[in-house]
C-alpha atoms as a PDB file:
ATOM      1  CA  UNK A   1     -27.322  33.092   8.631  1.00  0.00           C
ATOM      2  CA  UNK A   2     -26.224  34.356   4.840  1.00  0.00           C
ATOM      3  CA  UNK A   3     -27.820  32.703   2.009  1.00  0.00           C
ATOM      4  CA  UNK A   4     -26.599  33.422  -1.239  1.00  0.00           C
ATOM      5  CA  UNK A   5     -27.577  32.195  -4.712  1.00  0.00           C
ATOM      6  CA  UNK A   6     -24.660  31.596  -7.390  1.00  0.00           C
ATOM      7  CA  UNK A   7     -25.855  30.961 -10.712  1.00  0.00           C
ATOM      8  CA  UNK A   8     -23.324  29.146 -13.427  1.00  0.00           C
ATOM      9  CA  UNK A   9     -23.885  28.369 -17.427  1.00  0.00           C
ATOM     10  CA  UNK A  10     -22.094  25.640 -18.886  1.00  0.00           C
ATOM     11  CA  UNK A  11     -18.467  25.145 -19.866  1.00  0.00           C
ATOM     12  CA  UNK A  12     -17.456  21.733 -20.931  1.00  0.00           C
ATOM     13  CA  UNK A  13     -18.770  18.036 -21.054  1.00  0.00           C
ATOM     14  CA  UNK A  14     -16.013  15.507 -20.050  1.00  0.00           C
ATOM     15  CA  UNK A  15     -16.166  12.019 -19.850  1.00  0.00           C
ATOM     16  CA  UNK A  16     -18.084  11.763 -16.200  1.00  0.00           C
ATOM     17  CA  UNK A  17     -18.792  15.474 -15.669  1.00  0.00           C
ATOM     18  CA  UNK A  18     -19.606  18.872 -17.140  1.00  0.00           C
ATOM     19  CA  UNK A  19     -17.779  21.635 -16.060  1.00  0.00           C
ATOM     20  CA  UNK A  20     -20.034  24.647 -15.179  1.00  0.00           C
ATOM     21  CA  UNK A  21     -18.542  28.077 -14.916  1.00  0.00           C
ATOM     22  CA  UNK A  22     -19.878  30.794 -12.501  1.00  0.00           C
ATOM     23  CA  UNK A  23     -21.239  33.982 -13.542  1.00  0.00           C
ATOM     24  CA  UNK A  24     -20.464  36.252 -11.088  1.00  0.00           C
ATOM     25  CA  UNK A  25     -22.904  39.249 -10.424  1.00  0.00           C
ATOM     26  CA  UNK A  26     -22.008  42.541 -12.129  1.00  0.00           C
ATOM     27  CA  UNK A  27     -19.315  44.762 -10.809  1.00  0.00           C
ATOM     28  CA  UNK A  28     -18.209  41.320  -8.111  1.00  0.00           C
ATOM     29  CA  UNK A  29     -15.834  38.960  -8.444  1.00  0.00           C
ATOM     30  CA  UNK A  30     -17.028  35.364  -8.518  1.00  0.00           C
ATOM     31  CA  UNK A  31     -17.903  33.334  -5.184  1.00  0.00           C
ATOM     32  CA  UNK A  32     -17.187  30.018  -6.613  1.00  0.00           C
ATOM     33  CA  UNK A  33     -15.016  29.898  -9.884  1.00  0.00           C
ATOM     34  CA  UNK A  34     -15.534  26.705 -11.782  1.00  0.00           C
ATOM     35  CA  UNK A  35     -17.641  23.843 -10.658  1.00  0.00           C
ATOM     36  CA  UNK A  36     -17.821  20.083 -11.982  1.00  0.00           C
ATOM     37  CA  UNK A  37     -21.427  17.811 -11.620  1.00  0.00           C
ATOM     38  CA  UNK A  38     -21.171  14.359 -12.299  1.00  0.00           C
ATOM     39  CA  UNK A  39     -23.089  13.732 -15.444  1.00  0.00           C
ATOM     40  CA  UNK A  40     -25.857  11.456 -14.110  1.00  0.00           C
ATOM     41  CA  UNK A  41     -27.257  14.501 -12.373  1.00  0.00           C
ATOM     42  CA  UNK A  42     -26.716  17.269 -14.513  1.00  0.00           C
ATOM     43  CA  UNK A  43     -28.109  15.825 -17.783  1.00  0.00           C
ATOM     44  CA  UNK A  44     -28.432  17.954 -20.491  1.00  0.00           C
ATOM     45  CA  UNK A  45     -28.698  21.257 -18.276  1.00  0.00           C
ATOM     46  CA  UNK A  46     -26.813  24.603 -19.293  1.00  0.00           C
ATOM     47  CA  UNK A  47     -27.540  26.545 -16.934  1.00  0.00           C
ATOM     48  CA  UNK A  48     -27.395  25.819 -12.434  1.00  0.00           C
ATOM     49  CA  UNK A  49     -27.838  27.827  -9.517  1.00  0.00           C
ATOM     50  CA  UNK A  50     -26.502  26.725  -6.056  1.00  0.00           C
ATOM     51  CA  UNK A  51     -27.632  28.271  -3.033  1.00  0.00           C
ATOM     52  CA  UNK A  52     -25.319  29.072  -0.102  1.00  0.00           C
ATOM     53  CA  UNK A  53     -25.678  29.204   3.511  1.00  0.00           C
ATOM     54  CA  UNK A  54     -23.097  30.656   5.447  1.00  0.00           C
ATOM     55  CA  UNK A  55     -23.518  30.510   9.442  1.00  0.00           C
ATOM     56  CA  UNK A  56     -22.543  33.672  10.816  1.00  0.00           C
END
């Protein structure tokens, strides 16, 4: 099993989400792209990591 950790800084509040956009390690292309998380859980965060488990 992979695991991989994608980190992401935020983008944009909207009414019911924020919009969280991936920062993609140097020299790689992003995993991810753009994420939204609903407000009620993200709060006043900036910056998220999600972590990645790929079954090989």
């Amino acid at each position: 099993m992979t695991e991989k950790k994608v980190k992401f800084e935020f983008e944009k509040k909207n009414k019911n989400s924020i919009r969280f956009k991936e920062v993609p390690e140097e020299g790689m292309p992003p995993v991810i792209g753009s994420i939204y998380i609903q407000n009620w859980f993200a709060g006043n965060s900036k910056n998220i990591e999600i972590t990645i488990k790929k079954e090989d």
